[in-house]
C-alpha atoms as a PDB file:
ATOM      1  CA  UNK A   1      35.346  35.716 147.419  1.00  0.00           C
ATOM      2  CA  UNK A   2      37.139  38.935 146.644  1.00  0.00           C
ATOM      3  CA  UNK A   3      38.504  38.829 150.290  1.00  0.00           C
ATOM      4  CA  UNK A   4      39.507  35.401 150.207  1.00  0.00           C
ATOM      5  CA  UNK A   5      41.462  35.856 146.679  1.00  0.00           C
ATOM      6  CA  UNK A   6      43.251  38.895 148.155  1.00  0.00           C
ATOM      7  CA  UNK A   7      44.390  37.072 151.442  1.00  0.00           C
ATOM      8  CA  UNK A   8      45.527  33.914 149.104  1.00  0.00           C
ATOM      9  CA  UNK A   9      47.934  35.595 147.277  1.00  0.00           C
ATOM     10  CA  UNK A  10      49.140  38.196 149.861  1.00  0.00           C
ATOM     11  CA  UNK A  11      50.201  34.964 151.705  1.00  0.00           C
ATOM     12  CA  UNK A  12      51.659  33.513 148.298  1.00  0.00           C
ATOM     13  CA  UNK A  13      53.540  36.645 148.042  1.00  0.00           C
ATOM     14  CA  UNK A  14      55.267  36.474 151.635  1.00  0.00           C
ATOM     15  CA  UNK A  15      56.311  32.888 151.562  1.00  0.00           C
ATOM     16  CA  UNK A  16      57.233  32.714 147.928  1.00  0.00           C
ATOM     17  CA  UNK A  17      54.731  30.181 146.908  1.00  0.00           C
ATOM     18  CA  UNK A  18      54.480  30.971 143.315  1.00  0.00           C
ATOM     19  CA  UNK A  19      52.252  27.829 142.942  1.00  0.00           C
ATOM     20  CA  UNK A  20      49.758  28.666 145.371  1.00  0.00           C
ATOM     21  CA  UNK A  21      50.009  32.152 143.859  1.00  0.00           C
ATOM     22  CA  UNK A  22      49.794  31.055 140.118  1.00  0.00           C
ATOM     23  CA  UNK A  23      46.123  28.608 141.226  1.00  0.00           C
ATOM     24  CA  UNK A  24      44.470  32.259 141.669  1.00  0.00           C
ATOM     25  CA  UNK A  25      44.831  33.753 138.030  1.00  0.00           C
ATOM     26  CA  UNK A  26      43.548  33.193 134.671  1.00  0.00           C
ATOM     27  CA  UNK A  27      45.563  33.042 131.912  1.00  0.00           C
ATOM     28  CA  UNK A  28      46.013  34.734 129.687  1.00  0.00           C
ATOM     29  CA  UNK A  29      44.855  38.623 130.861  1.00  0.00           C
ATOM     30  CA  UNK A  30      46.452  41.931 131.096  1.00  0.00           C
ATOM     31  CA  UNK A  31      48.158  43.633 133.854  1.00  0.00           C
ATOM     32  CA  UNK A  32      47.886  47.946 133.467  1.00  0.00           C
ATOM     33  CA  UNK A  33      49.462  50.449 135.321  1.00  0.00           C
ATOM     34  CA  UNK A  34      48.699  54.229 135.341  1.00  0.00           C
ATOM     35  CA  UNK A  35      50.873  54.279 131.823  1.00  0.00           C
ATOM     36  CA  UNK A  36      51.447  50.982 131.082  1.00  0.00           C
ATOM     37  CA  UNK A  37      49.978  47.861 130.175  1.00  0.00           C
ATOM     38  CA  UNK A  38      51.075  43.585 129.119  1.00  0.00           C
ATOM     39  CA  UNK A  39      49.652  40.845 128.420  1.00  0.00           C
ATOM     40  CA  UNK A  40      50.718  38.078 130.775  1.00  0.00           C
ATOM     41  CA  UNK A  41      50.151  35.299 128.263  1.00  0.00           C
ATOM     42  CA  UNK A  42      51.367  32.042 130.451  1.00  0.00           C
ATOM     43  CA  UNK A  43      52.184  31.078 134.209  1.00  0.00           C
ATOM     44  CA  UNK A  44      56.058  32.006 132.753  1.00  0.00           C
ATOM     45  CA  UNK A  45      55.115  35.402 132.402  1.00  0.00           C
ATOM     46  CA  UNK A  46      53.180  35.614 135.350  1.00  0.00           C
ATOM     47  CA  UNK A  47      56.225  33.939 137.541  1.00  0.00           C
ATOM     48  CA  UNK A  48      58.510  36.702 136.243  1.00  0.00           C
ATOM     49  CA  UNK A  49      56.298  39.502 137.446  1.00  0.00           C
ATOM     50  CA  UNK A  50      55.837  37.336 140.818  1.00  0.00           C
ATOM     51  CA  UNK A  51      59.693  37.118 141.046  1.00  0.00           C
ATOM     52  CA  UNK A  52      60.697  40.778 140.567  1.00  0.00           C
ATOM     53  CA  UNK A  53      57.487  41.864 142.627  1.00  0.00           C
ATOM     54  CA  UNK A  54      59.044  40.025 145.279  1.00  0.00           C
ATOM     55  CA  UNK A  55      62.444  41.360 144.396  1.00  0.00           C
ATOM     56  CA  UNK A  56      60.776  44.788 144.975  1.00  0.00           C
ATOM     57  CA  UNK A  57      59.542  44.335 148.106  1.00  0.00           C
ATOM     58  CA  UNK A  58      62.764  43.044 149.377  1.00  0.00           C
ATOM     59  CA  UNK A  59      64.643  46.058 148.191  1.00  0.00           C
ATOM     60  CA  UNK A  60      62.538  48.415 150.270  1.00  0.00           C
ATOM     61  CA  UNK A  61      62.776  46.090 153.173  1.00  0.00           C
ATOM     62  CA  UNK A  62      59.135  44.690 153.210  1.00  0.00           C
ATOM     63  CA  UNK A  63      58.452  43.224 156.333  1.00  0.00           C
ATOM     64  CA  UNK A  64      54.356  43.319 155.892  1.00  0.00           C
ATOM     65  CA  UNK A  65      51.597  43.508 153.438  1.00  0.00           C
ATOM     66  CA  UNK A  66      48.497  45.139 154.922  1.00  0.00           C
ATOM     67  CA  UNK A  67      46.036  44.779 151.906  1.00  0.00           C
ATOM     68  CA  UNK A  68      42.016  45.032 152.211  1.00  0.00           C
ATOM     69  CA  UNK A  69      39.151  44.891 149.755  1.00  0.00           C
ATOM     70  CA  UNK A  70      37.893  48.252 150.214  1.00  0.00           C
ATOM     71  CA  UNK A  71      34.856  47.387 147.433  1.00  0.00           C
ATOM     72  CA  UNK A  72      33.639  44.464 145.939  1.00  0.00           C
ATOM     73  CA  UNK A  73      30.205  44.412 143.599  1.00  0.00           C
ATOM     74  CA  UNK A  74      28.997  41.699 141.119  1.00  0.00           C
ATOM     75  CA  UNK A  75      29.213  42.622 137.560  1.00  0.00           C
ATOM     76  CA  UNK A  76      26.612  39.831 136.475  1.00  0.00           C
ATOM     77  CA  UNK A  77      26.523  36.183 137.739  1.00  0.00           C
ATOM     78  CA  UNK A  78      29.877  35.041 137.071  1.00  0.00           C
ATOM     79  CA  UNK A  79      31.958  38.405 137.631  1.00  0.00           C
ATOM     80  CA  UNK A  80      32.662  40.204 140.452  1.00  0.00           C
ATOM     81  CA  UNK A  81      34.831  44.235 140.225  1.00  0.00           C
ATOM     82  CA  UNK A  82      36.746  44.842 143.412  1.00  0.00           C
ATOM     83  CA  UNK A  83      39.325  47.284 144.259  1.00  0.00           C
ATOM     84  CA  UNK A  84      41.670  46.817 147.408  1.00  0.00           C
ATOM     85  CA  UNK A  85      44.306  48.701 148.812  1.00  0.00           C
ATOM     86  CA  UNK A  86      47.618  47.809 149.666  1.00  0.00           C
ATOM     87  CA  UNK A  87      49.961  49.073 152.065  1.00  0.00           C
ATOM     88  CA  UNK A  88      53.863  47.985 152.146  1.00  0.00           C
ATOM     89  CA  UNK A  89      55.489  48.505 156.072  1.00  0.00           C
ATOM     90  CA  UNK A  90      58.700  47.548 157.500  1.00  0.00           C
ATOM     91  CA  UNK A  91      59.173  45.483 160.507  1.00  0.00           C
ATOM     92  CA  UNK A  92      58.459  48.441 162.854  1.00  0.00           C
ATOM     93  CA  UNK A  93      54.941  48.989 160.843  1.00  0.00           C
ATOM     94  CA  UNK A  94      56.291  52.674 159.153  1.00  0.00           C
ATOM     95  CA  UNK A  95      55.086  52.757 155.789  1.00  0.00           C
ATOM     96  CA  UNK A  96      57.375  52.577 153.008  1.00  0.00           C
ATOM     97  CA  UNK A  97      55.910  53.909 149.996  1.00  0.00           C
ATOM     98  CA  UNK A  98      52.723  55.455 148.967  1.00  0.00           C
ATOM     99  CA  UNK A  99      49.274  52.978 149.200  1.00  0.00           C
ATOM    100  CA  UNK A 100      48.441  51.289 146.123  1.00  0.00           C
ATOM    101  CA  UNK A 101      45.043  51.373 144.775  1.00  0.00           C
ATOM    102  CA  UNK A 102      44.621  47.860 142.549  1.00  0.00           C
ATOM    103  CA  UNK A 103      41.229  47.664 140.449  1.00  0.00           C
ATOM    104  CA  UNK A 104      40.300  43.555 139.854  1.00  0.00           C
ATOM    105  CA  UNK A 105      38.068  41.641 137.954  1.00  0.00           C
ATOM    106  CA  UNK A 106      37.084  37.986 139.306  1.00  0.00           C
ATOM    107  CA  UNK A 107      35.449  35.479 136.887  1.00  0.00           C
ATOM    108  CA  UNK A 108      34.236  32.120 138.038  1.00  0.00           C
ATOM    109  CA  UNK A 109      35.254  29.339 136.062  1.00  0.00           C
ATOM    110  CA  UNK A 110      34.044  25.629 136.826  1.00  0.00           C
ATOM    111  CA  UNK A 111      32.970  26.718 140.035  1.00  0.00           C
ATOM    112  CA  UNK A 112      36.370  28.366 141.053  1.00  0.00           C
ATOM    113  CA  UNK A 113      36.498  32.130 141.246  1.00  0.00           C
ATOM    114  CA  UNK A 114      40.076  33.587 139.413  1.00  0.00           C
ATOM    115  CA  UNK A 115      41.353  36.643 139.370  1.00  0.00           C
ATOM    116  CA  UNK A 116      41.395  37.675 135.273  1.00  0.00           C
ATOM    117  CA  UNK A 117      42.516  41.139 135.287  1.00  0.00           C
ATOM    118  CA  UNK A 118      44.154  44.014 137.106  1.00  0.00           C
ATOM    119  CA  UNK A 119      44.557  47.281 137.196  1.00  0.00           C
ATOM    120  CA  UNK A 120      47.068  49.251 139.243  1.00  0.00           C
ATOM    121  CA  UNK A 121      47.575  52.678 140.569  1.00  0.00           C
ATOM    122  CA  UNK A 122      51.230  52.926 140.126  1.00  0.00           C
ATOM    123  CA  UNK A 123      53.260  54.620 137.276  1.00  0.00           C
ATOM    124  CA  UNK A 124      55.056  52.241 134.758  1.00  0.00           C
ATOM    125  CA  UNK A 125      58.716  54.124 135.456  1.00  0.00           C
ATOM    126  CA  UNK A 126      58.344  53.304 138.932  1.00  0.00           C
ATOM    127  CA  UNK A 127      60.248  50.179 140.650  1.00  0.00           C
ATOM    128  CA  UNK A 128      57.092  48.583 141.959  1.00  0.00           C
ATOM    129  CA  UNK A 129      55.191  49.780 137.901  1.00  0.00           C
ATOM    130  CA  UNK A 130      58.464  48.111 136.556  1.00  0.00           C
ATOM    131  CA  UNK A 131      57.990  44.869 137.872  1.00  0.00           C
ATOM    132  CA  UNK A 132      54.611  44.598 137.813  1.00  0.00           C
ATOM    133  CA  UNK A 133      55.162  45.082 133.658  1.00  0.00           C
ATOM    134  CA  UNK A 134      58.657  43.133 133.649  1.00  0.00           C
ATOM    135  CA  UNK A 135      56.535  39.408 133.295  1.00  0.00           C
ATOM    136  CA  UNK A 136      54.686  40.145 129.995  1.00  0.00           C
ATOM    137  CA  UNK A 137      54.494  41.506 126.546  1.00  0.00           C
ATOM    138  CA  UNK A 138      53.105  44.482 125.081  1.00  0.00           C
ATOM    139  CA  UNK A 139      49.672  44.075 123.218  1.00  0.00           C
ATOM    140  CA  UNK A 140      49.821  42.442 119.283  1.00  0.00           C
ATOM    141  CA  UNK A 141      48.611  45.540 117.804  1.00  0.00           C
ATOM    142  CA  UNK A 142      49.826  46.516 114.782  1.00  0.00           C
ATOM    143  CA  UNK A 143      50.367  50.884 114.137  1.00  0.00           C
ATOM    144  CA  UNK A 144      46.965  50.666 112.458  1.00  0.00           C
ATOM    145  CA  UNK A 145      44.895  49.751 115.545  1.00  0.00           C
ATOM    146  CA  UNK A 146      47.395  51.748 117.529  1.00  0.00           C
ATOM    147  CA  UNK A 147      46.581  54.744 116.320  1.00  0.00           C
ATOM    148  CA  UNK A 148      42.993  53.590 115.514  1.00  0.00           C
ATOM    149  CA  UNK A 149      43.325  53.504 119.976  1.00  0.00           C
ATOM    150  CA  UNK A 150      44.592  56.438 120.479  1.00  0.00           C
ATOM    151  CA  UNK A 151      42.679  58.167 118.273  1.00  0.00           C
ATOM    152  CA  UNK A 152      39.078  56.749 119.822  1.00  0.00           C
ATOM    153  CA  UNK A 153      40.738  57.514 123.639  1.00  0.00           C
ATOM    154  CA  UNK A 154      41.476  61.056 122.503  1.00  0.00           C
ATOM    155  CA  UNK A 155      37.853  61.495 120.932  1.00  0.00           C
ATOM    156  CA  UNK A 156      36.478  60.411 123.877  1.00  0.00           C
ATOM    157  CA  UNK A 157      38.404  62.521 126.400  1.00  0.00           C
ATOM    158  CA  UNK A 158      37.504  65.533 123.638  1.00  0.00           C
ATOM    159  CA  UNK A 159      33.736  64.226 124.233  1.00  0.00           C
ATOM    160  CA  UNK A 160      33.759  64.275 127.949  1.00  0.00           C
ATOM    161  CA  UNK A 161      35.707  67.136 128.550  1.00  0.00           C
ATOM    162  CA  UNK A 162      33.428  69.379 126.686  1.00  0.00           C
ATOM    163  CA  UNK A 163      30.497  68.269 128.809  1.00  0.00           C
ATOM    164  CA  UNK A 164      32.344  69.530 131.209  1.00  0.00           C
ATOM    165  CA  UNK A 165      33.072  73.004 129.523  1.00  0.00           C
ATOM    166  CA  UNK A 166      29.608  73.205 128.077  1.00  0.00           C
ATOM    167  CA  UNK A 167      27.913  72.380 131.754  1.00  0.00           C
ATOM    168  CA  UNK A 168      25.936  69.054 129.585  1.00  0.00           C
ATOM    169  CA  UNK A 169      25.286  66.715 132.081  1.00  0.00           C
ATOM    170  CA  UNK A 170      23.695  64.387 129.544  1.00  0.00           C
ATOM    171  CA  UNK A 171      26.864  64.298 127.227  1.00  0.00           C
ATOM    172  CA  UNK A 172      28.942  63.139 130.215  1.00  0.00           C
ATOM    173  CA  UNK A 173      25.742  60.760 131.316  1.00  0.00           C
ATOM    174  CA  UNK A 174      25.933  58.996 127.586  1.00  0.00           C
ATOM    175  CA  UNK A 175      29.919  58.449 127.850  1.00  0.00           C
ATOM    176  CA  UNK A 176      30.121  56.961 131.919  1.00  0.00           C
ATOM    177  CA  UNK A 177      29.092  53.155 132.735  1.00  0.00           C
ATOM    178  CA  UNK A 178      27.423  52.580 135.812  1.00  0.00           C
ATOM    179  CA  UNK A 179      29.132  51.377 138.247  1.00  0.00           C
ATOM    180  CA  UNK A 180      31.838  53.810 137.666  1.00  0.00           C
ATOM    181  CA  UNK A 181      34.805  52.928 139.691  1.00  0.00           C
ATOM    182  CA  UNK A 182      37.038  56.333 140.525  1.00  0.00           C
ATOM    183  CA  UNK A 183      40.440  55.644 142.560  1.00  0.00           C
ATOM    184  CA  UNK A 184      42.637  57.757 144.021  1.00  0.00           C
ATOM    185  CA  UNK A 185      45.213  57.217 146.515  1.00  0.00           C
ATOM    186  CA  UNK A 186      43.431  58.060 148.809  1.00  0.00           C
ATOM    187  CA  UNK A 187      40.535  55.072 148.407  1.00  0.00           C
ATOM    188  CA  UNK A 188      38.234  54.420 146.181  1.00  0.00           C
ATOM    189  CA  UNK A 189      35.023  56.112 144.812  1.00  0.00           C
ATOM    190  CA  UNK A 190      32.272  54.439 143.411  1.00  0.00           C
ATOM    191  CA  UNK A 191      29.459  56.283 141.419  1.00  0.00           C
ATOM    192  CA  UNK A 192      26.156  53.681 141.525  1.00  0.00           C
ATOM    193  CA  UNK A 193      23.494  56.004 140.296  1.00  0.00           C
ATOM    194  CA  UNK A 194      22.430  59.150 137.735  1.00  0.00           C
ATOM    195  CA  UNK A 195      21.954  61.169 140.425  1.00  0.00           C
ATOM    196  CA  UNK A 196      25.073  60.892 142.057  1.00  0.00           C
ATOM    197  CA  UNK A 197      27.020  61.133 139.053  1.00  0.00           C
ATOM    198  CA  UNK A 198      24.991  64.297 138.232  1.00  0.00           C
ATOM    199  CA  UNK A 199      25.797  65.765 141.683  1.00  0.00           C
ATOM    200  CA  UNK A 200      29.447  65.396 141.960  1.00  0.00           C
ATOM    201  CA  UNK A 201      29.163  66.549 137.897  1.00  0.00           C
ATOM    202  CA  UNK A 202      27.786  69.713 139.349  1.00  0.00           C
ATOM    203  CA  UNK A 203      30.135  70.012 142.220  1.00  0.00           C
ATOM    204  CA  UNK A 204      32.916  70.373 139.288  1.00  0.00           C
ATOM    205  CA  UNK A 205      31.013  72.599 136.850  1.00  0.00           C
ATOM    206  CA  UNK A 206      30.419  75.240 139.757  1.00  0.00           C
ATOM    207  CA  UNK A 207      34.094  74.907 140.393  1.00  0.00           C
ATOM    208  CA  UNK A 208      35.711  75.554 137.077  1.00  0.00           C
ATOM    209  CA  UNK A 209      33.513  78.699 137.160  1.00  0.00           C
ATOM    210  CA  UNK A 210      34.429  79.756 140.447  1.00  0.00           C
ATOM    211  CA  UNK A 211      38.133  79.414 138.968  1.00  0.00           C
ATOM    212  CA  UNK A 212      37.216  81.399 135.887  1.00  0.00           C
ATOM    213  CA  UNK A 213      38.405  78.311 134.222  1.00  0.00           C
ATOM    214  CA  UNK A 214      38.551  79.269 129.990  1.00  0.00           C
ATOM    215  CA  UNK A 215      39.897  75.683 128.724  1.00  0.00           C
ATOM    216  CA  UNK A 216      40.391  72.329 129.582  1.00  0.00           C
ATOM    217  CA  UNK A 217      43.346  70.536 127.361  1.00  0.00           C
ATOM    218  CA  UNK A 218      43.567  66.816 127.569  1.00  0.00           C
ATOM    219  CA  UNK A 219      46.122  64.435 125.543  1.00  0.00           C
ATOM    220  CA  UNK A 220      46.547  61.037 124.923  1.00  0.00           C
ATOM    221  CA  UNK A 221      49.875  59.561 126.352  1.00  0.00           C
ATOM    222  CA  UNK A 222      49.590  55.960 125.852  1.00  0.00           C
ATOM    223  CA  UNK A 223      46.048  53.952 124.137  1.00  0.00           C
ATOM    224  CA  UNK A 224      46.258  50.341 124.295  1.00  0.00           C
ATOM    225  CA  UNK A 225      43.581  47.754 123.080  1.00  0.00           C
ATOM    226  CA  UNK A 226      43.098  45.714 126.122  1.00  0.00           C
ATOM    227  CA  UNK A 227      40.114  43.539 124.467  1.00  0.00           C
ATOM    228  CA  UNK A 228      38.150  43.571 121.884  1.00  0.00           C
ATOM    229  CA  UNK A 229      36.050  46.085 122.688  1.00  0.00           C
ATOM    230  CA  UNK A 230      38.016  47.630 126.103  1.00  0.00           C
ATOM    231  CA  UNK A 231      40.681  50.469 125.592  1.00  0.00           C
ATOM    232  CA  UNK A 232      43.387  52.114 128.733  1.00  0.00           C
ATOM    233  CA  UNK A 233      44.927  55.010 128.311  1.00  0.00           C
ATOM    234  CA  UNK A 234      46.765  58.044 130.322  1.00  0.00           C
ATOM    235  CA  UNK A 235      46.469  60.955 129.588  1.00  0.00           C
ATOM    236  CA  UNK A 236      47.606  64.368 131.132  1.00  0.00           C
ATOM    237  CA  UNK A 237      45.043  67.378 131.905  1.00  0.00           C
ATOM    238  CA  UNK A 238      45.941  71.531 131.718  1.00  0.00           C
ATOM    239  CA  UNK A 239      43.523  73.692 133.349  1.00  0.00           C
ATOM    240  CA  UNK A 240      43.339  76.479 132.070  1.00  0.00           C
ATOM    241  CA  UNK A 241      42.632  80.273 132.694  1.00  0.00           C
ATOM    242  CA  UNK A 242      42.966  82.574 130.041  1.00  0.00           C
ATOM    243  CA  UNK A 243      46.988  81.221 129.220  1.00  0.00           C
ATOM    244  CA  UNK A 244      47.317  80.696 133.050  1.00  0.00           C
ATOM    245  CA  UNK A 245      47.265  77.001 134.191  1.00  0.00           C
ATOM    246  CA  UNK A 246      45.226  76.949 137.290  1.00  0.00           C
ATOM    247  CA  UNK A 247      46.949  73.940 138.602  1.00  0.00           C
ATOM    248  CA  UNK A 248      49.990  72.531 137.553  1.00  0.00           C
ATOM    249  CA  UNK A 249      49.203  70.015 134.568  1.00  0.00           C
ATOM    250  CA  UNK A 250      48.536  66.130 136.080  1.00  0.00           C
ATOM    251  CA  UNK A 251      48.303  62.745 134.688  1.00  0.00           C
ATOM    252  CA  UNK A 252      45.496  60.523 135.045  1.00  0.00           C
ATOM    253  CA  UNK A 253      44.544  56.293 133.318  1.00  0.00           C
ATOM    254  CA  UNK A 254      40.582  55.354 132.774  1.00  0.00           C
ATOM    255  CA  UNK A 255      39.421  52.569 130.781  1.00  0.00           C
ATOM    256  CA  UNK A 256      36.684  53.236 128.686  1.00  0.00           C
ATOM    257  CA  UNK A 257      34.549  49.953 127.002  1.00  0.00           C
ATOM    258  CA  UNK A 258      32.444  49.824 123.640  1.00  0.00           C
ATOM    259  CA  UNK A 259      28.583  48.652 124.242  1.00  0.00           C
ATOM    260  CA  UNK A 260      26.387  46.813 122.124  1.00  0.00           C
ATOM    261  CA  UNK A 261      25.241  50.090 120.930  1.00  0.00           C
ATOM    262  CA  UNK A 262      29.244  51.122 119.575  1.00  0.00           C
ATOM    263  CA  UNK A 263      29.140  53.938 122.178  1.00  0.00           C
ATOM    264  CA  UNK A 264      31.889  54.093 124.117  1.00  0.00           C
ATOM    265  CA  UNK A 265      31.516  54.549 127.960  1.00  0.00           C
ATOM    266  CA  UNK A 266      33.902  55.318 130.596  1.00  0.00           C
ATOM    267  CA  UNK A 267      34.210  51.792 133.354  1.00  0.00           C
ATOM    268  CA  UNK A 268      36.980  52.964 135.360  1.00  0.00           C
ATOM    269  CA  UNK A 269      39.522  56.064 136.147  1.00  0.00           C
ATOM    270  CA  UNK A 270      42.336  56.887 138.473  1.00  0.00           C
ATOM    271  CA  UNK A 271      43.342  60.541 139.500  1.00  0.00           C
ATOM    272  CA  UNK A 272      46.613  59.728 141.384  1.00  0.00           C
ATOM    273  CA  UNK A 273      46.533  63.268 142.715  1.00  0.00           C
ATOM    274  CA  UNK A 274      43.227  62.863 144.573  1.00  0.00           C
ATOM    275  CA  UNK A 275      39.426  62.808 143.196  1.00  0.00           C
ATOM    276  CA  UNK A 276      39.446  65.547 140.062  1.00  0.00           C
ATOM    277  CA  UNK A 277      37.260  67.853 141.830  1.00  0.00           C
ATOM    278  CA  UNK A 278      39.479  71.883 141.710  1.00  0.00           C
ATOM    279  CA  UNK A 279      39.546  72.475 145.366  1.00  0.00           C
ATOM    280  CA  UNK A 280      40.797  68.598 146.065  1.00  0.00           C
ATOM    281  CA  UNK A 281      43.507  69.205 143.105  1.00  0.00           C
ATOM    282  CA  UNK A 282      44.774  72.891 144.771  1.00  0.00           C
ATOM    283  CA  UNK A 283      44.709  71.477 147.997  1.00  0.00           C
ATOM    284  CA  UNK A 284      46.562  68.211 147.647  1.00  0.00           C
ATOM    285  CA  UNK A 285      49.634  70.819 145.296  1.00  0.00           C
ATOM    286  CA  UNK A 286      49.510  72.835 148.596  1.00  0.00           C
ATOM    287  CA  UNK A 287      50.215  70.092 151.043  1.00  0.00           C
ATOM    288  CA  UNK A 288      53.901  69.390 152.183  1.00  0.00           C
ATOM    289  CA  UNK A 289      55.443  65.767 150.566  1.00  0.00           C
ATOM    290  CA  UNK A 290      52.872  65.733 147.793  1.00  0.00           C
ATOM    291  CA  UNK A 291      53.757  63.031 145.683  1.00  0.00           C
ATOM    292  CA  UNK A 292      51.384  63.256 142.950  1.00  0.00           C
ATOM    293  CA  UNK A 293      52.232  62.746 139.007  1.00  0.00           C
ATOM    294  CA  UNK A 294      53.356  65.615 137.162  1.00  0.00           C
END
């Protein structure tokens, strides 16, 4: 379903069809970039994002869309989480801008499965990040629950980063829900059990030390309510040695959801730079063209 969905609206997109395209969404939802995030509220709003999407592509001289579903899982009965990645080539098949990672979720509705939110791995002061944002409007929340946002996001990231620090598996166990979904631009990461996410927690841990790593300092740069009980943010992370930054500083988006049980738990997270393991971060700085977010 997530494979016909993609193809559906990659064909929209090429021949213009904004009907064809519009039959594949539900209305209203949000659309989030790395640092950004609207609420498309009508098929208006979602026709203006289609139109300067398109726009986009023609700038750049788009001549094909090579998209896949690189992961699709159920997420009970009537939702399905897939990510797919997209890449944008001329006529001669070069590739003219960095892969996109895009993060869906697929409800079924009367029988008919609709794509009700995405998530992409572009920044929002980017052309392709500005027209994905240019169809909507920003969330309806007043400074109160903006700052009550910000101020959960930046609790949590406090929480999670002191697991880290403190080598407490079990904290960062508490604050992750399974499946996690971690995207780079590289692909896509999925964490499906304790153990793995205890592993690869490990893997990091050792790391830091091996780095003589003395801090990690994460902040808040955008919190947005995407739901009642769903908040994205991006944030950027300092490593830290002593007053040394191990790596230059790097910005990162995860959505984190509230249970039943008012904890909050991480669902999602993109490290443009690579997977936030140290050796992957100092070796994608070191390689020529690196492109990552600063």
């Amino acid at each position: 379903m997530a494979s016909s969905l993609l193809d559906a609206t990659g064909r929209a997109l090429m021949a213009g069809d904004f009907d064809a395209f519009a039959n594949c969404f539900k209305l209203p939802q949000s659309i989030v970039t790395i640092d950004g995030v609207r609420l498309l509220n009508n098929k208006a709003d979602l026709e203006r994002a289609f139109v300067r999407v398109r726009a986009h592509y023609a700038d750049i001289g788009l001549a094909k869309l090579d998209r896949w579903i690189e992961l699709a899982l159920f997420d009970g009965p009537d939702v399905i989480r897939s990510c797919h990645m997209t890449h944008v080539r001329s006529e001669d098949g070069t590739l003219l801008k960095d892969p996109v990672v895009t993060l869906s979720q697929l409800v079924c509705e009367n029988d008919q499965w609709l794509i009700s939110g995405m998530l992409y791995s572009v920044p929002s002061d980017s052309d392709h990040g500005q027209a994905l944002l240019s169809g909507g409007t920003p969330p309806k929340t007043d400074q109160v629950q903006k700052y009550a946002a910000e101020a959960v996001f930046q609790s949590y990231l406090d929480r999670v980063t002191r697991a880290y620090l403190d080598g407490h598996f079990a904290t960062l166990s508490e604050a992750v829900q399974l499946p996690l979904f971690v995207q780079t631009s590289k692909g896509t990461m999925v964490v499906m059990r304790t153990d793995g996410l205890e592993e690869d927690f490990n893997r990091t841990v050792t790391q830091l030390r091996v780095h003589g790593v003395s801090d990690i300092v994460r902040r808040v740069h955008i919190a947005e309510m995407v739901g009642d009980r769903r908040i994205h943010g991006a944030y950027r992370t300092h490593i830290l040695s002593g007053a040394r930054l191990v790596i230059p500083a790097y910005k990162s988006a995860m959505t984190i959801e509230q249970g039943a049980d008012l904890n909050w738990r991480m669902t999602s997270v993109i490290h443009p730079m690579g997977h936030l393991t140290m050796q992957a971060q100092i070796d994608a700085q070191a390689a020529p063209g690196h492109g990552g977010l600063t």
